[in-house]
N, C-alpha and C. Protein backbone atom coordinates (compact mmCIF):
# COMPACT_ATOMS: atom_id res chain seq x y z
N UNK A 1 222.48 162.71 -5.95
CA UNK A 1 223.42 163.81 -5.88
C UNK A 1 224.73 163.32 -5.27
N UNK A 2 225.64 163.76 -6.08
CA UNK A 2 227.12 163.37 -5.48
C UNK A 2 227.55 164.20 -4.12
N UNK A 3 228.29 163.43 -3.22
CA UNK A 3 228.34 163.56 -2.13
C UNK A 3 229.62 164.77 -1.84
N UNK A 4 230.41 164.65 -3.25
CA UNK A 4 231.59 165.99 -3.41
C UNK A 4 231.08 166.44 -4.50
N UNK A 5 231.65 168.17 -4.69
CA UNK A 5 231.42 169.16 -5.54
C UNK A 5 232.89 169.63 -5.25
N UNK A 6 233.27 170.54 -6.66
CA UNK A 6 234.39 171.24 -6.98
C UNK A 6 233.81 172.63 -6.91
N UNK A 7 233.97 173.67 -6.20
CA UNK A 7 233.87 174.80 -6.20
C UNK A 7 234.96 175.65 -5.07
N UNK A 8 234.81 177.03 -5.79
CA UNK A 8 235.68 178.07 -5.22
C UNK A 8 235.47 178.59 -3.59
N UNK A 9 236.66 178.59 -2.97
CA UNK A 9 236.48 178.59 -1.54
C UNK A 9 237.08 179.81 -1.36
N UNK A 10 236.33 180.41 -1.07
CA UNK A 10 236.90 182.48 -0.99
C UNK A 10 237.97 182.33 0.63
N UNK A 11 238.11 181.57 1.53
CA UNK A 11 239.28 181.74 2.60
C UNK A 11 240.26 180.69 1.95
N UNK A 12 240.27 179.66 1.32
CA UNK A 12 241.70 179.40 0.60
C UNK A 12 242.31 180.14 -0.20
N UNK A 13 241.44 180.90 -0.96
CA UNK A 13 241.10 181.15 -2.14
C UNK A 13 241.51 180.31 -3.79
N UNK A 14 241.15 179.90 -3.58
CA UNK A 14 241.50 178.54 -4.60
C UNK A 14 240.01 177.00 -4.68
N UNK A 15 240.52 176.37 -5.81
CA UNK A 15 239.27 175.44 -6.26
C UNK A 15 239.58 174.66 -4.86
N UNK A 16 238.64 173.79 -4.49
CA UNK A 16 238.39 172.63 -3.67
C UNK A 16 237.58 171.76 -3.94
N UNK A 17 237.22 170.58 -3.30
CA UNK A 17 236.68 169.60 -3.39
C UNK A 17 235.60 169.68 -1.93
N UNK A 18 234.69 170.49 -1.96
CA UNK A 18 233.58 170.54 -1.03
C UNK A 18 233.33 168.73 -0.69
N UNK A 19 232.92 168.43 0.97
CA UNK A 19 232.15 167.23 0.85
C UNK A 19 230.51 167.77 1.86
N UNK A 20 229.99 167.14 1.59
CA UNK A 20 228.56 167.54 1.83
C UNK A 20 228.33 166.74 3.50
N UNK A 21 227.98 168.24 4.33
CA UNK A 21 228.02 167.34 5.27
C UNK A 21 226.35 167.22 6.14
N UNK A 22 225.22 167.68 4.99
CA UNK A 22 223.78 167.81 5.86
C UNK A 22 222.99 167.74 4.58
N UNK A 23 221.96 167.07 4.85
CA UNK A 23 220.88 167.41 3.73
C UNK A 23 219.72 167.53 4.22
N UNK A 24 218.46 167.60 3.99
CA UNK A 24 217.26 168.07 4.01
C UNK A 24 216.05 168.75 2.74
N UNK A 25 214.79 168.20 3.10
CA UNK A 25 214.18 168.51 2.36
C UNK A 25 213.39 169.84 2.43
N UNK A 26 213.54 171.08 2.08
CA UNK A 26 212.23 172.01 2.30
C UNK A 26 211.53 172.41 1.24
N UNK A 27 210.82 173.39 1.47
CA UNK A 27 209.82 173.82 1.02
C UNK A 27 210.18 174.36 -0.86
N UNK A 28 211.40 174.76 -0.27
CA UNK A 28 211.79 175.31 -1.43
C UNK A 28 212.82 174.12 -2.90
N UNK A 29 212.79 173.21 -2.15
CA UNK A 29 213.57 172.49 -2.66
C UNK A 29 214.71 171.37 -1.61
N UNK A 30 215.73 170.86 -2.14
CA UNK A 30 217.07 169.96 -1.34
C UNK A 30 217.77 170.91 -1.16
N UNK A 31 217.58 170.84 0.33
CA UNK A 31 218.89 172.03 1.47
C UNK A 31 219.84 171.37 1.69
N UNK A 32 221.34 171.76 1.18
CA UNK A 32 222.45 170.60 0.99
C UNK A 32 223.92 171.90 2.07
N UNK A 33 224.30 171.23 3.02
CA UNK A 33 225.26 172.11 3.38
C UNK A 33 226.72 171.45 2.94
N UNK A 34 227.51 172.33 2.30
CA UNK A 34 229.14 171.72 1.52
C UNK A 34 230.39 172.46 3.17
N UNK A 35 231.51 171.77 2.83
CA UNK A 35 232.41 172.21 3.77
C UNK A 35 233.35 171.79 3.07
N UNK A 36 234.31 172.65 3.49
CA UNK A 36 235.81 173.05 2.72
C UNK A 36 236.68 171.93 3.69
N UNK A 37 237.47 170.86 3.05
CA UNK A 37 237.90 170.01 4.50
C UNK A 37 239.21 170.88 4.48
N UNK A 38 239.99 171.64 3.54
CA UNK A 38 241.49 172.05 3.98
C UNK A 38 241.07 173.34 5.16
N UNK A 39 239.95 174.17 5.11
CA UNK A 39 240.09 175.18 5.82
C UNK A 39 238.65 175.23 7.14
N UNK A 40 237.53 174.41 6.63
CA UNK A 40 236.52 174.47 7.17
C UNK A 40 235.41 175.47 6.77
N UNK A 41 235.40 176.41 5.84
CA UNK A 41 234.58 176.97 5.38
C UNK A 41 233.36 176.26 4.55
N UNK A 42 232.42 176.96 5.09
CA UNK A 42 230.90 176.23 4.55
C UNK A 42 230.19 176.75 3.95
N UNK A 43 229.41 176.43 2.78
CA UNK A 43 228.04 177.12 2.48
C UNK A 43 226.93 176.46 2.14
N UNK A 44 226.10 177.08 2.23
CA UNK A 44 224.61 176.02 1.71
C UNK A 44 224.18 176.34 0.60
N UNK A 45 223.75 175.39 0.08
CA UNK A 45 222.62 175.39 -1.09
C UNK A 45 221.52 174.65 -1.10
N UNK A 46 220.11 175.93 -1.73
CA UNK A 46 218.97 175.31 -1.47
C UNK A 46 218.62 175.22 -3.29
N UNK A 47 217.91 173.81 -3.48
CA UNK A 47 217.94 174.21 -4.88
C UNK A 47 219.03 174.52 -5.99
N UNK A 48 219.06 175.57 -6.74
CA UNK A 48 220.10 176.33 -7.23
C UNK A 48 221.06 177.48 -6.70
N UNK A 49 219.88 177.88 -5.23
CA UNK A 49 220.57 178.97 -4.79
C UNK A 49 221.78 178.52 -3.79
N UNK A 50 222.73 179.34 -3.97
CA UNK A 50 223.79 179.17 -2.98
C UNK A 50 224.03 180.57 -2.31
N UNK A 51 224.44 180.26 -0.99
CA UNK A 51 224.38 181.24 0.01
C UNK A 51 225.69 182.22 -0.07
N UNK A 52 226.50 181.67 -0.84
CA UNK A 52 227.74 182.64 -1.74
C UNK A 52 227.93 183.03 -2.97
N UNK A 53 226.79 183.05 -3.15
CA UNK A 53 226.33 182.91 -4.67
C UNK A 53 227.44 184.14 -5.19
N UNK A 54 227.61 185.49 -4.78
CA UNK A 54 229.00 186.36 -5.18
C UNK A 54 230.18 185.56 -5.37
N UNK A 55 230.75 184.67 -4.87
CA UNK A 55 232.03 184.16 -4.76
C UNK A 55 231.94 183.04 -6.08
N UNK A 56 230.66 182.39 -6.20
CA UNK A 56 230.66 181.14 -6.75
C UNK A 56 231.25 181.14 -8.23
């Protein structure tokens, strides 16, 4: 898994270049946490699910 992702950052509001700053394995799948470097906003994803999944 690549260590950046391009997705929408709802406090810039605009595309970014997430870099991944945690990973882990659970139950459900690879728990991956992304962070916004222009503003600091974060979200996780487990699997497919993402924890902003509205914004995404």
């Amino acid at each position: 898994m690549s260590l950046e992702i391009e997705h929408y950052c709802p406090s810039c509001e605009e595309q970014h270049s997430f870099y991944q700053t945690a990973s882990t394995l659970v139950q459900l799948g690879e728990k991956t946490k992304w962070r916004c470097p222009e503003c600091g906003y974060g979200f996780v994803k487990i699997g497919d699910i993402e924890s902003d999944a509205q914004t995404a």
